[in-house]
N, C-alpha and C. Protein backbone atom coordinates (compact mmCIF):
# COMPACT_ATOMS: atom_id res chain seq x y z
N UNK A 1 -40.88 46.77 -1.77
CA UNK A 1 -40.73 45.35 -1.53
C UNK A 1 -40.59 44.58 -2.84
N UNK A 2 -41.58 44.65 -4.14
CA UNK A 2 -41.44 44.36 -5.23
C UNK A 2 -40.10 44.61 -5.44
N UNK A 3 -39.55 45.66 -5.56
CA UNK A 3 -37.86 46.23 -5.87
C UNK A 3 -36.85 44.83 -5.51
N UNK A 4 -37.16 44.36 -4.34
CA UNK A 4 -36.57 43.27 -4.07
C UNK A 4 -36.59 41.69 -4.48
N UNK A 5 -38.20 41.69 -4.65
CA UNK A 5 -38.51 40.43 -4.85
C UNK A 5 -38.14 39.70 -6.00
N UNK A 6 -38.44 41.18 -7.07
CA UNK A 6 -38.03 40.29 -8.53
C UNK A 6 -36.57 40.29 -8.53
N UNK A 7 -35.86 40.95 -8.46
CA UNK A 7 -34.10 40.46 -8.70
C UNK A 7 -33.66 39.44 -8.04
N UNK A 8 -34.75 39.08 -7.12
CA UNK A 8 -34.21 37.46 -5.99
C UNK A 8 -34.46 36.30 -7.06
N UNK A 9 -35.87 36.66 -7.90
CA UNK A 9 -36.97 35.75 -8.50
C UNK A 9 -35.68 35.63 -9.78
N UNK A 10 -35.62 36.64 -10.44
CA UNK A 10 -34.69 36.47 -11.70
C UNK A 10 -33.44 35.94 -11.15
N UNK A 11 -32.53 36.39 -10.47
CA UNK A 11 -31.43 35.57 -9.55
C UNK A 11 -31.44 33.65 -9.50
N UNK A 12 -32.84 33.63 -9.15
CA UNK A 12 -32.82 32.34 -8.75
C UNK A 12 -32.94 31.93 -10.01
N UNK A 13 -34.01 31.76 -10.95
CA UNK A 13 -34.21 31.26 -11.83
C UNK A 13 -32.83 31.05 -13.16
N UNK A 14 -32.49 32.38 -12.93
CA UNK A 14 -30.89 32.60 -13.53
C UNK A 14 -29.84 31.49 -13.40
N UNK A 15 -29.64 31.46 -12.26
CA UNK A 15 -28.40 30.30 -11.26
C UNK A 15 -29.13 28.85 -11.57
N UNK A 16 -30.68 29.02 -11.65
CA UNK A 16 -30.94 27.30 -11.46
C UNK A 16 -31.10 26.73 -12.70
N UNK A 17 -30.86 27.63 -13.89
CA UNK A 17 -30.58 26.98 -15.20
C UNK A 17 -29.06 26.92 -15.63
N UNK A 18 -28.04 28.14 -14.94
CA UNK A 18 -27.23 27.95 -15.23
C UNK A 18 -26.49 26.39 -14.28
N UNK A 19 -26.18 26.47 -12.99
CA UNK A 19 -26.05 25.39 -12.09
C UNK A 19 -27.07 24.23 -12.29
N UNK A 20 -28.08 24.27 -12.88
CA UNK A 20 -29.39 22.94 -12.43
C UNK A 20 -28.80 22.12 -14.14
N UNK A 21 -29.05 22.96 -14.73
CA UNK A 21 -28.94 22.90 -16.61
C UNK A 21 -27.72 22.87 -17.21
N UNK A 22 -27.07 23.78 -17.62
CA UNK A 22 -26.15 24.20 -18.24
C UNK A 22 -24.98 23.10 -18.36
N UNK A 23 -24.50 23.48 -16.72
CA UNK A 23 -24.00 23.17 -16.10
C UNK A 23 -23.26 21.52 -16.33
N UNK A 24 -24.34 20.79 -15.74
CA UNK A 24 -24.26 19.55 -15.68
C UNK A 24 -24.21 19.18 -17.61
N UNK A 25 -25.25 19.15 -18.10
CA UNK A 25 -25.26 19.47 -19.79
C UNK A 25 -23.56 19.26 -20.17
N UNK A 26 -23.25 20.52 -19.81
CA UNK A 26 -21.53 20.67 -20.36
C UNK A 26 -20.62 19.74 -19.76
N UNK A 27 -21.05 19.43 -18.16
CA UNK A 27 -19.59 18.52 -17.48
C UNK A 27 -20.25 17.52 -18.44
N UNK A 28 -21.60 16.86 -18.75
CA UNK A 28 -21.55 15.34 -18.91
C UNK A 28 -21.09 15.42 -20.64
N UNK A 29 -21.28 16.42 -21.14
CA UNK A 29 -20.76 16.47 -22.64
C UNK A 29 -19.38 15.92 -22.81
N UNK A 30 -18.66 16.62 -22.44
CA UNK A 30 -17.10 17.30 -22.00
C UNK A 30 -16.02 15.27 -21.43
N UNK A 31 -17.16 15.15 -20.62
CA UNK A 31 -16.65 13.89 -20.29
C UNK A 31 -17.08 12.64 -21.03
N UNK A 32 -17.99 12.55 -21.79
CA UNK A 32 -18.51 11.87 -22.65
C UNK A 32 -17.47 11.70 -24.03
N UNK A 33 -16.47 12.94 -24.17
CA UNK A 33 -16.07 13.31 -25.47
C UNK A 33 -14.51 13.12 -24.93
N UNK A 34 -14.05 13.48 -23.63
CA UNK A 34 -12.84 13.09 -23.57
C UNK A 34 -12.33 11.95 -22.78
N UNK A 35 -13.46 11.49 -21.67
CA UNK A 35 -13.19 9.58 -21.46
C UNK A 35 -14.72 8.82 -21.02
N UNK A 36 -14.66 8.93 -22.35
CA UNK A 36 -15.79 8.04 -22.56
C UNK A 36 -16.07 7.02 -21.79
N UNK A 37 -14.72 5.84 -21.39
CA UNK A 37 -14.92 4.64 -20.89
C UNK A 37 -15.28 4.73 -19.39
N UNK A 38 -14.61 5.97 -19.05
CA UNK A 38 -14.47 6.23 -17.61
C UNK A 38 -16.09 6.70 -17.47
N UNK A 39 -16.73 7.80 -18.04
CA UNK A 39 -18.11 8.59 -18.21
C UNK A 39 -19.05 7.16 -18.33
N UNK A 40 -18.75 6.29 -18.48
CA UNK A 40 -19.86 5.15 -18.67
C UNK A 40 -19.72 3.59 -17.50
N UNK A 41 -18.61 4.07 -16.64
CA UNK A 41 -18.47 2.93 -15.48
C UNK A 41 -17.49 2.26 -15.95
N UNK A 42 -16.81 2.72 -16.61
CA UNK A 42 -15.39 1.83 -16.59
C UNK A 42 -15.38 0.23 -16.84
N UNK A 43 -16.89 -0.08 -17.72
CA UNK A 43 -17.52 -1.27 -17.72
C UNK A 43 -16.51 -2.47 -18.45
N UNK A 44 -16.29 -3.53 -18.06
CA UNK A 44 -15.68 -4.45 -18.93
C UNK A 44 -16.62 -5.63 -19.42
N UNK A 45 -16.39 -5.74 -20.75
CA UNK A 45 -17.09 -6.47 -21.45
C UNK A 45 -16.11 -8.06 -22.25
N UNK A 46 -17.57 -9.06 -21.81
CA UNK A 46 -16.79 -10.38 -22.32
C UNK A 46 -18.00 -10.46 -23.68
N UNK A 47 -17.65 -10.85 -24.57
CA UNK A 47 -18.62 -11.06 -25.42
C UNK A 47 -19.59 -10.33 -26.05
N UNK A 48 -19.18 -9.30 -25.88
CA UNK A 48 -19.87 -7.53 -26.05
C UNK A 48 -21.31 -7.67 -24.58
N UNK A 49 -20.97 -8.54 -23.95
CA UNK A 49 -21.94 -8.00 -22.55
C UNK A 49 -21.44 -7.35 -21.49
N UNK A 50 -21.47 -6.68 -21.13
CA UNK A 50 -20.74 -6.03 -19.65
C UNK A 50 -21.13 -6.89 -18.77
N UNK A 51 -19.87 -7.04 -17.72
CA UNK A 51 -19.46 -8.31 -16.74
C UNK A 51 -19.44 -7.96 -15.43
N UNK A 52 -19.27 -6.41 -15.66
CA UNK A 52 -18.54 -5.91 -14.20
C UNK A 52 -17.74 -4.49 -14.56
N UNK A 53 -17.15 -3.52 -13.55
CA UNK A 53 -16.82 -2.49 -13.99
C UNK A 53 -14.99 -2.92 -13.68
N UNK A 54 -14.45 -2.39 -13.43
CA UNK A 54 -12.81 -2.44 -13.11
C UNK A 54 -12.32 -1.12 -12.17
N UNK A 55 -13.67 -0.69 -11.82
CA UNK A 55 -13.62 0.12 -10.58
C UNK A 55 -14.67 -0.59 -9.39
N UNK A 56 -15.06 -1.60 -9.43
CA UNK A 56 -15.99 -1.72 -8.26
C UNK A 56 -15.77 -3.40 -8.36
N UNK A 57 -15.29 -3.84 -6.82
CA UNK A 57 -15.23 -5.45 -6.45
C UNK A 57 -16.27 -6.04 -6.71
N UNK A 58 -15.82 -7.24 -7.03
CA UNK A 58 -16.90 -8.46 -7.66
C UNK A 58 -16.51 -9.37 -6.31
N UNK A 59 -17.65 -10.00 -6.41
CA UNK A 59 -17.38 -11.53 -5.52
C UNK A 59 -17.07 -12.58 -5.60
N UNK A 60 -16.30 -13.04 -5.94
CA UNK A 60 -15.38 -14.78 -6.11
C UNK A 60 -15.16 -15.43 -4.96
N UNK A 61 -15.84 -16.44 -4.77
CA UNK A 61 -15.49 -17.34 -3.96
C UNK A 61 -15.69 -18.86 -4.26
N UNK A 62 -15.51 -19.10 -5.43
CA UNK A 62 -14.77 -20.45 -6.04
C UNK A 62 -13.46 -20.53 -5.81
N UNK A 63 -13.05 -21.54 -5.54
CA UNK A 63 -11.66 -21.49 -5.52
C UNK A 63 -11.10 -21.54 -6.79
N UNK A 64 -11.47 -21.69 -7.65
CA UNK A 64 -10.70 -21.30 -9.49
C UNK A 64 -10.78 -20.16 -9.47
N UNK A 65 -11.23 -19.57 -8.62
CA UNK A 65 -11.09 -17.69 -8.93
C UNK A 65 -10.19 -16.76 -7.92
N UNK A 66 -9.29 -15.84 -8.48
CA UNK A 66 -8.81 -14.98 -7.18
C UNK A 66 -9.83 -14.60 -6.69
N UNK A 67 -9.84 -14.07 -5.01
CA UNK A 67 -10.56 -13.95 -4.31
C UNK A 67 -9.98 -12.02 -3.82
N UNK A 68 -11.36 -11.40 -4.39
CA UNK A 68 -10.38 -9.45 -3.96
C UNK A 68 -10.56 -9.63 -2.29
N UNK A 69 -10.51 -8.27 -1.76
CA UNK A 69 -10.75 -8.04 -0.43
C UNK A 69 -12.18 -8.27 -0.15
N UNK A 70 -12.15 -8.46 1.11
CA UNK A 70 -13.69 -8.96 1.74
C UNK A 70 -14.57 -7.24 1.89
N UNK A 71 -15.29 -7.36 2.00
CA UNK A 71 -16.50 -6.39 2.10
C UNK A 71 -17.30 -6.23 3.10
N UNK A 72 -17.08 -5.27 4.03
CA UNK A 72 -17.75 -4.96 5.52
C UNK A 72 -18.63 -4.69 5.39
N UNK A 73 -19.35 -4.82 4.30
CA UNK A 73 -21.11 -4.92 4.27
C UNK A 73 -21.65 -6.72 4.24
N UNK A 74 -20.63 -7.96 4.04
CA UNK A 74 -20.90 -9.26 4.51
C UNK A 74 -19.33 -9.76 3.99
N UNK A 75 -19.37 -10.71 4.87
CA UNK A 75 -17.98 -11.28 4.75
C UNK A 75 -17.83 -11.53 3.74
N UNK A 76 -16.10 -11.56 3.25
CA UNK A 76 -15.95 -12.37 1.90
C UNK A 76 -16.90 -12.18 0.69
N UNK A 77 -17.46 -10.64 0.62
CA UNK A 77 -18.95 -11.04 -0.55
C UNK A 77 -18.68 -9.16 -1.02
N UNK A 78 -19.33 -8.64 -1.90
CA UNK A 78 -19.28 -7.14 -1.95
C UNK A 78 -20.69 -7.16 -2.11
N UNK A 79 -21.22 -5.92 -1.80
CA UNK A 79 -22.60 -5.87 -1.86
C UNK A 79 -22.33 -3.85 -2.23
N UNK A 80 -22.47 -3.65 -3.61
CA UNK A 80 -22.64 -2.58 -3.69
C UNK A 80 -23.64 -1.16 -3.40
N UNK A 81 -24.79 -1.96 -3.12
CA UNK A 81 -25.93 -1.52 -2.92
C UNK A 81 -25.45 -0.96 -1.15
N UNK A 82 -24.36 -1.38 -0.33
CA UNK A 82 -24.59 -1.00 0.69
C UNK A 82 -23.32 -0.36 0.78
N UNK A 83 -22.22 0.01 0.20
CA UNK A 83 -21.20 0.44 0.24
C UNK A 83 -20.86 1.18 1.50
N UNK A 84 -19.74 0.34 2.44
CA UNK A 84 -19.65 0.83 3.52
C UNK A 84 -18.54 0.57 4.00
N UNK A 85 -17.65 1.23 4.82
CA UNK A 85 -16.68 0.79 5.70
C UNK A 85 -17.31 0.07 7.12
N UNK A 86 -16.60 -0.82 7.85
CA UNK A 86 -17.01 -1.36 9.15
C UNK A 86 -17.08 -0.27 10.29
N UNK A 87 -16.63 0.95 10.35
CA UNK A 87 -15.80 1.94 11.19
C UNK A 87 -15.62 1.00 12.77
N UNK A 88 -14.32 -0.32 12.24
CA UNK A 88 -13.80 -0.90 13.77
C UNK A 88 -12.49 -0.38 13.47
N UNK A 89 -12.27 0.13 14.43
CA UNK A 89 -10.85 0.32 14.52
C UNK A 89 -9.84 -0.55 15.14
N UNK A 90 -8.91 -0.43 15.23
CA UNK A 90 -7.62 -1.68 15.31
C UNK A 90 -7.68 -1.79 16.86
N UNK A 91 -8.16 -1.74 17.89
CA UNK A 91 -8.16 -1.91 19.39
C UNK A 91 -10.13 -2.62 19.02
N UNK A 92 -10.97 -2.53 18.30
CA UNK A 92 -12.41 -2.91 18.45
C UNK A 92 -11.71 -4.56 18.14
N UNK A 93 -12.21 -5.74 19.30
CA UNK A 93 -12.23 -7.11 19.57
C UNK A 93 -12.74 -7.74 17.96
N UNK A 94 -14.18 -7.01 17.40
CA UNK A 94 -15.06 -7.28 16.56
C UNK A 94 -14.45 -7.14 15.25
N UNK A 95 -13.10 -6.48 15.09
CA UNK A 95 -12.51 -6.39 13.79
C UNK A 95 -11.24 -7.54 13.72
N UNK A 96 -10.85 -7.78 15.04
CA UNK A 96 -9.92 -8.75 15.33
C UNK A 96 -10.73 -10.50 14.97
N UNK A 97 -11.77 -10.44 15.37
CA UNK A 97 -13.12 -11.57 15.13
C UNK A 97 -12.85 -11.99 13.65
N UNK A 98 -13.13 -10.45 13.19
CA UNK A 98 -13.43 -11.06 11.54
C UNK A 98 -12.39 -11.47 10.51
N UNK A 99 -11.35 -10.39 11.44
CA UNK A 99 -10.07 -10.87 10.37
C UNK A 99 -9.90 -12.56 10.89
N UNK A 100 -10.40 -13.39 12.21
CA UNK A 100 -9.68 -14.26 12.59
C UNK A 100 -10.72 -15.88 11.32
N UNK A 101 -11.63 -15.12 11.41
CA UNK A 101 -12.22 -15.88 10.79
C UNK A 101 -12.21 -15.95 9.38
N UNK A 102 -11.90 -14.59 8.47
CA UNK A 102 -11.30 -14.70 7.22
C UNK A 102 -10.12 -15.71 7.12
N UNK A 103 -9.14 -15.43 8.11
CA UNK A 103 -7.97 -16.05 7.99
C UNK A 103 -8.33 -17.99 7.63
N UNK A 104 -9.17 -18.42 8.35
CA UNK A 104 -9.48 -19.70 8.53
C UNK A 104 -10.40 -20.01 7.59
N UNK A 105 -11.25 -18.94 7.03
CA UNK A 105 -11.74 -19.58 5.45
C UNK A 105 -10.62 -19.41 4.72
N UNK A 106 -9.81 -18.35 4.17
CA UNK A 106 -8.62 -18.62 3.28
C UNK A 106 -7.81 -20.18 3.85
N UNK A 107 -7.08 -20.26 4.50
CA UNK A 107 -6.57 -22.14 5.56
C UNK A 107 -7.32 -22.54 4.90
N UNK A 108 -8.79 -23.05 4.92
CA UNK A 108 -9.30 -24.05 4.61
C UNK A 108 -9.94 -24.30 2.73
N UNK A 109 -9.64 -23.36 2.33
CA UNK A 109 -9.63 -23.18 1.10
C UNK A 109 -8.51 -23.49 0.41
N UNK A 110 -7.01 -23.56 1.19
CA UNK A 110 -6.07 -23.93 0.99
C UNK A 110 -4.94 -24.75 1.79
N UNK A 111 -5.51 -25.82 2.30
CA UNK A 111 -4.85 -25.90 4.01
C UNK A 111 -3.44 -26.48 3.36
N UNK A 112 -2.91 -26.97 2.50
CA UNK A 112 -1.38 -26.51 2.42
C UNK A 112 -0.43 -25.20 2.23
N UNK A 113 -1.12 -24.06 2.31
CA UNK A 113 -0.69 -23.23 2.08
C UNK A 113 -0.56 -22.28 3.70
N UNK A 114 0.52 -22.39 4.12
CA UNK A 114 1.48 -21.99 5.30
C UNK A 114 1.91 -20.70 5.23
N UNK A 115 1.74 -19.93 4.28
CA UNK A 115 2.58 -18.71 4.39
C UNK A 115 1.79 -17.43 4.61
N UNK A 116 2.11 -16.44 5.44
CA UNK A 116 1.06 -15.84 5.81
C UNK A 116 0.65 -15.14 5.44
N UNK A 117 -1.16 -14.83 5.88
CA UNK A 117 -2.08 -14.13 4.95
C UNK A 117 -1.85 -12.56 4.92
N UNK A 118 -2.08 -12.15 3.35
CA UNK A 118 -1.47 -10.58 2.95
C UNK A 118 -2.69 -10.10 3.71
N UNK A 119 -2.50 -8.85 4.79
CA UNK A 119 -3.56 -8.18 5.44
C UNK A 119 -4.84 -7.84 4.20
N UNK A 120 -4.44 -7.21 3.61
CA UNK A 120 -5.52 -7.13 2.77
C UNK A 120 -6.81 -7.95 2.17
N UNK A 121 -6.09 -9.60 2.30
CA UNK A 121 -7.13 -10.42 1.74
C UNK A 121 -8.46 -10.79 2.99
N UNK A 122 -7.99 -10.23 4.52
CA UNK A 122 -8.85 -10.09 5.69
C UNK A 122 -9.09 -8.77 6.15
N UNK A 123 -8.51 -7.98 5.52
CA UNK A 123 -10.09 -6.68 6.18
C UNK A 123 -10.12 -6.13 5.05
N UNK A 124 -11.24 -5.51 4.94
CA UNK A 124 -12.17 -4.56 4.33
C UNK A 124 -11.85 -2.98 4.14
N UNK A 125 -11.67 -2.70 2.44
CA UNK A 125 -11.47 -1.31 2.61
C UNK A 125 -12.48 -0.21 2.78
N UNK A 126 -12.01 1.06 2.96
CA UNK A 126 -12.97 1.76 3.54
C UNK A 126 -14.40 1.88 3.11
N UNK A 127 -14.57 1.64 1.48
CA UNK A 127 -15.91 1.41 0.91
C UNK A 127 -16.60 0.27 0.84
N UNK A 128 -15.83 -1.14 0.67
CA UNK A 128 -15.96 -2.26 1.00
C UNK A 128 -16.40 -2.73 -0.56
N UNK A 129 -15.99 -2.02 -1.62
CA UNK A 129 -15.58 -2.52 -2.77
C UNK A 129 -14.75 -2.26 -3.64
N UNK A 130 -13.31 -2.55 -2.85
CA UNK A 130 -12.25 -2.46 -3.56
C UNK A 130 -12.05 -3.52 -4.28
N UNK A 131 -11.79 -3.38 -5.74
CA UNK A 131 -11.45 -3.73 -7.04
C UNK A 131 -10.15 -4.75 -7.00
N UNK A 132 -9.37 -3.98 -6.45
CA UNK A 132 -7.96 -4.64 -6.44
C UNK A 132 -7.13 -5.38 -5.05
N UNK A 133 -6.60 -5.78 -5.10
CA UNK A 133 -5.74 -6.77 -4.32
C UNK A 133 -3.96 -6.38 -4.33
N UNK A 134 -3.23 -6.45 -3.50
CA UNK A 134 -1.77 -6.74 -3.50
C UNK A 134 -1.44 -7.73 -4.14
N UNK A 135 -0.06 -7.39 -5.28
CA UNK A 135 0.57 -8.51 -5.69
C UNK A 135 0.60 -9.86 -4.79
N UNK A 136 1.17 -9.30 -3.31
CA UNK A 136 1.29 -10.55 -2.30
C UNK A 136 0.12 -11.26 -2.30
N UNK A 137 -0.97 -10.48 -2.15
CA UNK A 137 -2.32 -11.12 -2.07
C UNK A 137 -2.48 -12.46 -3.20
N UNK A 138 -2.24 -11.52 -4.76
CA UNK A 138 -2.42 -12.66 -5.19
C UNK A 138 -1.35 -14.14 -5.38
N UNK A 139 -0.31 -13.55 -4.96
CA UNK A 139 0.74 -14.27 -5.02
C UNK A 139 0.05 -15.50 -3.67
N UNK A 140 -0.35 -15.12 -2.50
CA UNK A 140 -1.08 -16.27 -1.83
C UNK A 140 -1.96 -17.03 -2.77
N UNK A 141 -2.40 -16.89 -3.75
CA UNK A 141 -3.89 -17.41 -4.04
C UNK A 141 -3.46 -18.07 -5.35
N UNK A 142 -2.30 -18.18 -6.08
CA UNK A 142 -2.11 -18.26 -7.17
C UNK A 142 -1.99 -20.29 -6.91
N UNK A 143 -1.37 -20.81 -6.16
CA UNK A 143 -0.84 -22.21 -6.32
C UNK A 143 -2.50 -22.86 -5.97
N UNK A 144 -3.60 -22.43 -5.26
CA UNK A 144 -4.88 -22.94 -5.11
C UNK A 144 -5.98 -22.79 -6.39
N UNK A 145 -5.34 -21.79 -6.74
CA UNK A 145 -5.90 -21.36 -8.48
C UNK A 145 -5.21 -22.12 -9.70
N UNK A 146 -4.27 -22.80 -9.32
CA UNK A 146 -3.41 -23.34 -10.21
C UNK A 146 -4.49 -25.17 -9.94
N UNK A 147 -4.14 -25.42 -8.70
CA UNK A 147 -4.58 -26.35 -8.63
C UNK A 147 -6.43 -26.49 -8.41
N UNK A 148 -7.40 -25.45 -8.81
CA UNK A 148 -8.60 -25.73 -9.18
C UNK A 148 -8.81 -26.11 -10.43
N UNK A 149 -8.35 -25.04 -11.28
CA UNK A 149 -7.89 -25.21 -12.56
C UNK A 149 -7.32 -26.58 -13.31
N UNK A 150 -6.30 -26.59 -12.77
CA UNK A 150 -5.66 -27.97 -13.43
C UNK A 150 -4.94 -27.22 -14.06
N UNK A 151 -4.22 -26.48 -13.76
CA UNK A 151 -3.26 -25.53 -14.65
C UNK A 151 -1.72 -25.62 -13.91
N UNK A 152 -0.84 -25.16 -15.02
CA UNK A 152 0.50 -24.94 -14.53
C UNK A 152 0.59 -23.80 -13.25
N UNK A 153 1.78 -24.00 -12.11
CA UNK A 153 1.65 -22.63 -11.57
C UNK A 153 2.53 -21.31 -12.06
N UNK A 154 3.50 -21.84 -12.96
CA UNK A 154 3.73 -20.67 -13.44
C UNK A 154 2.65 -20.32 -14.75
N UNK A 155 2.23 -20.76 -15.53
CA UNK A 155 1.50 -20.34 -15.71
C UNK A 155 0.21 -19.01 -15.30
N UNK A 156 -0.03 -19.56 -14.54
CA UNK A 156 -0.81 -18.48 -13.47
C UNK A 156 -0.33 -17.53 -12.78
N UNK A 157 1.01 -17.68 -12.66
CA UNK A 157 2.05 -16.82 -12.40
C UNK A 157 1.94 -15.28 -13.29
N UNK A 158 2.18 -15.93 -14.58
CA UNK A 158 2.64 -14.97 -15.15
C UNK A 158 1.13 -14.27 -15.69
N UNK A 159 0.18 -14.67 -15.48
CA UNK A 159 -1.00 -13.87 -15.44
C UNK A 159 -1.09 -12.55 -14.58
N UNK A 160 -0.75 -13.83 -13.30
CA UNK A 160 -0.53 -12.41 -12.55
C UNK A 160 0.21 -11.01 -12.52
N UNK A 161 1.17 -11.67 -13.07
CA UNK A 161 2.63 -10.75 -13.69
C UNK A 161 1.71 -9.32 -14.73
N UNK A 162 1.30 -10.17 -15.57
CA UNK A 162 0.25 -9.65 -16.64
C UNK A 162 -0.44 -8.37 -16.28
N UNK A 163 -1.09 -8.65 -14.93
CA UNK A 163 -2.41 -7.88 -14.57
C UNK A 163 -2.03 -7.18 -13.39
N UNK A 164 -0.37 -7.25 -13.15
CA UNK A 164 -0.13 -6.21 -12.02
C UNK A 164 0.21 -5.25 -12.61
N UNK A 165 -0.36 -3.90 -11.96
CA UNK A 165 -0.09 -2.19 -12.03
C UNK A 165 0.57 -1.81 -11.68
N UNK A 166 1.76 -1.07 -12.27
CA UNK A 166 2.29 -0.57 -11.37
C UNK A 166 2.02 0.89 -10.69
N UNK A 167 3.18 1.64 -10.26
CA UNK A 167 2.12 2.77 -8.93
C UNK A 167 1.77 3.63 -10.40
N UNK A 168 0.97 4.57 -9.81
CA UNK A 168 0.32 5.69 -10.85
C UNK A 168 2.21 6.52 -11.17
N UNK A 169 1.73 7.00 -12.49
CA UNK A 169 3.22 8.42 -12.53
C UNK A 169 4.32 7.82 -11.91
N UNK A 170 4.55 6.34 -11.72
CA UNK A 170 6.28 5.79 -11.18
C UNK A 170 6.13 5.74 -9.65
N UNK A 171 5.78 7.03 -9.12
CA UNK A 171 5.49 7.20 -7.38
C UNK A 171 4.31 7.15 -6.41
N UNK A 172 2.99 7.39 -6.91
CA UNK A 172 1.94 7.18 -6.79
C UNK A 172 1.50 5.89 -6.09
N UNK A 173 0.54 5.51 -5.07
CA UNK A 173 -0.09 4.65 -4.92
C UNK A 173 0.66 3.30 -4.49
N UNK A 174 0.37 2.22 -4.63
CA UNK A 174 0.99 0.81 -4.65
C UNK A 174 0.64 -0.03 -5.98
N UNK A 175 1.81 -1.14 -6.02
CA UNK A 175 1.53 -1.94 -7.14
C UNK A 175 -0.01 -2.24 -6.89
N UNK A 176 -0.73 -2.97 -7.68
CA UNK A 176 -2.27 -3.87 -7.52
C UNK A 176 -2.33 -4.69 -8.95
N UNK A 177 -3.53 -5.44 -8.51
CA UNK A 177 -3.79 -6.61 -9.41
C UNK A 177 -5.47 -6.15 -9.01
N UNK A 178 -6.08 -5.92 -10.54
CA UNK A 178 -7.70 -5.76 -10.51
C UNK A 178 -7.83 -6.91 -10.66
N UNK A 179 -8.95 -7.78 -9.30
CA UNK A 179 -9.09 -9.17 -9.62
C UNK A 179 -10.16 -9.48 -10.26
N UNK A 180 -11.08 -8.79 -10.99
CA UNK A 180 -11.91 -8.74 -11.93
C UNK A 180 -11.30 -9.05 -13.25
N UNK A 181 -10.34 -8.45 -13.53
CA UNK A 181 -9.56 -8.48 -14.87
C UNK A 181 -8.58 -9.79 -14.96
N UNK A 182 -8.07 -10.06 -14.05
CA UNK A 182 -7.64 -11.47 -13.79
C UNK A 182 -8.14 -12.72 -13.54
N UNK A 183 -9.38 -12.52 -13.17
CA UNK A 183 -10.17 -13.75 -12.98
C UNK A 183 -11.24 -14.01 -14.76
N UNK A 184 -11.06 -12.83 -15.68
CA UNK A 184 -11.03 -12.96 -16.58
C UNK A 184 -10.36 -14.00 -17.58
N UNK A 185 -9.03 -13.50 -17.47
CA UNK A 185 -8.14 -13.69 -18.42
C UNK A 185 -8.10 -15.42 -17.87
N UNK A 186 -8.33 -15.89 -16.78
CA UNK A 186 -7.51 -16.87 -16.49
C UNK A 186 -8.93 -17.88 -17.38
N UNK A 187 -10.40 -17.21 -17.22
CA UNK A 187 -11.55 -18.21 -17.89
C UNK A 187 -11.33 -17.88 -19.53
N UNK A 188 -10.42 -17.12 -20.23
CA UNK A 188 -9.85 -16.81 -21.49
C UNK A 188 -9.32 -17.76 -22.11
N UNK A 189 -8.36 -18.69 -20.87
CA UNK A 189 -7.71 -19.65 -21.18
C UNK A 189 -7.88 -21.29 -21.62
């Protein structure tokens, strides 16, 4: 029985320094040394303070600020601590509710603005802190940002211009605008 026990005992102890120790040791080295910015939260800094990351939605709801996607952990708000999708699907009444009522805080945040709302700026992505927004998105939000501000609208235009991505590798993904990084540049000004 001994015969068995110790090669389990050395086995384990073996694997749980190499996997528990080693392991981790080397990935966090390795990534520390070849993206640093990424290995530390992708943090963006105003004034040498970190503000926010440029991977995780912030909450704006001034109207001088773009506004990212809403967050199915509370309307219109991100709450990272609860990171969640709504799981309503497109026939659930309760997802139709919320988009109807996003729609009518954006209206009333801008009630001259007639043209219709980019899906994205009323539902929630699957984690409920997405970072970024559709060009269209911000292209809605730009003439209410112009006029909190007191700013030109091209002006603000071409911010936007500024801070849109295009897809990853040419084919990849969709254009976006990180509205963290844009709601930056525009208090820069």
């Amino acid at each position: 029985m001994s015969k068995l026990i110790r090669p389990a005992l050395v086995m384990l102890v073996l694997m749980t320094v190499i996997t528990g120790l080693l392991y981790p040791l080397v990935a966090t080295g390795l990534a520390q040394v070849l993206f640093p910015a990424q290995a530390n939260g992708s943090l963006i800094a105003k004034d040498g303070k970190p503000v926010g990351s440029s991977l995780i939605g912030q909450s704006f709801t001034e109207p001088k600020y773009f506004w990212g996607r809403p967050s199915a952990t509370m309307p219109m708000a991100n709450n990272g601590a609860s990171s969640t999708g709504s799981n309503q699907g497109p026939t659930n009444p309760a997802l139709t509710d919320a988009a109807k009522v996003r729609i009518d805080a954006l209206r009333a945040a801008d009630s001259g603005n007639n043209a219709p709302v980019p899906v994205d700026l009323v539902t929630a992505s699957g984690s409920g802190l997405d970072p970024e927004i559709s060009p269209a998105a911000a292209q809605y939000q730009v003439v209410r940002v112009a006029k909190a501000r007191g700013l030109n609208v091209a002006q603000v235009q071409q911010l936007v211009t500024q801070a849109t991505s295009g897809r990853q590798l040419g084919v990849l993904g969709e254009p976006r605008v990180n509205v963290l990084k844009l709601n930056l540049a525009l208090d820069a000004l």
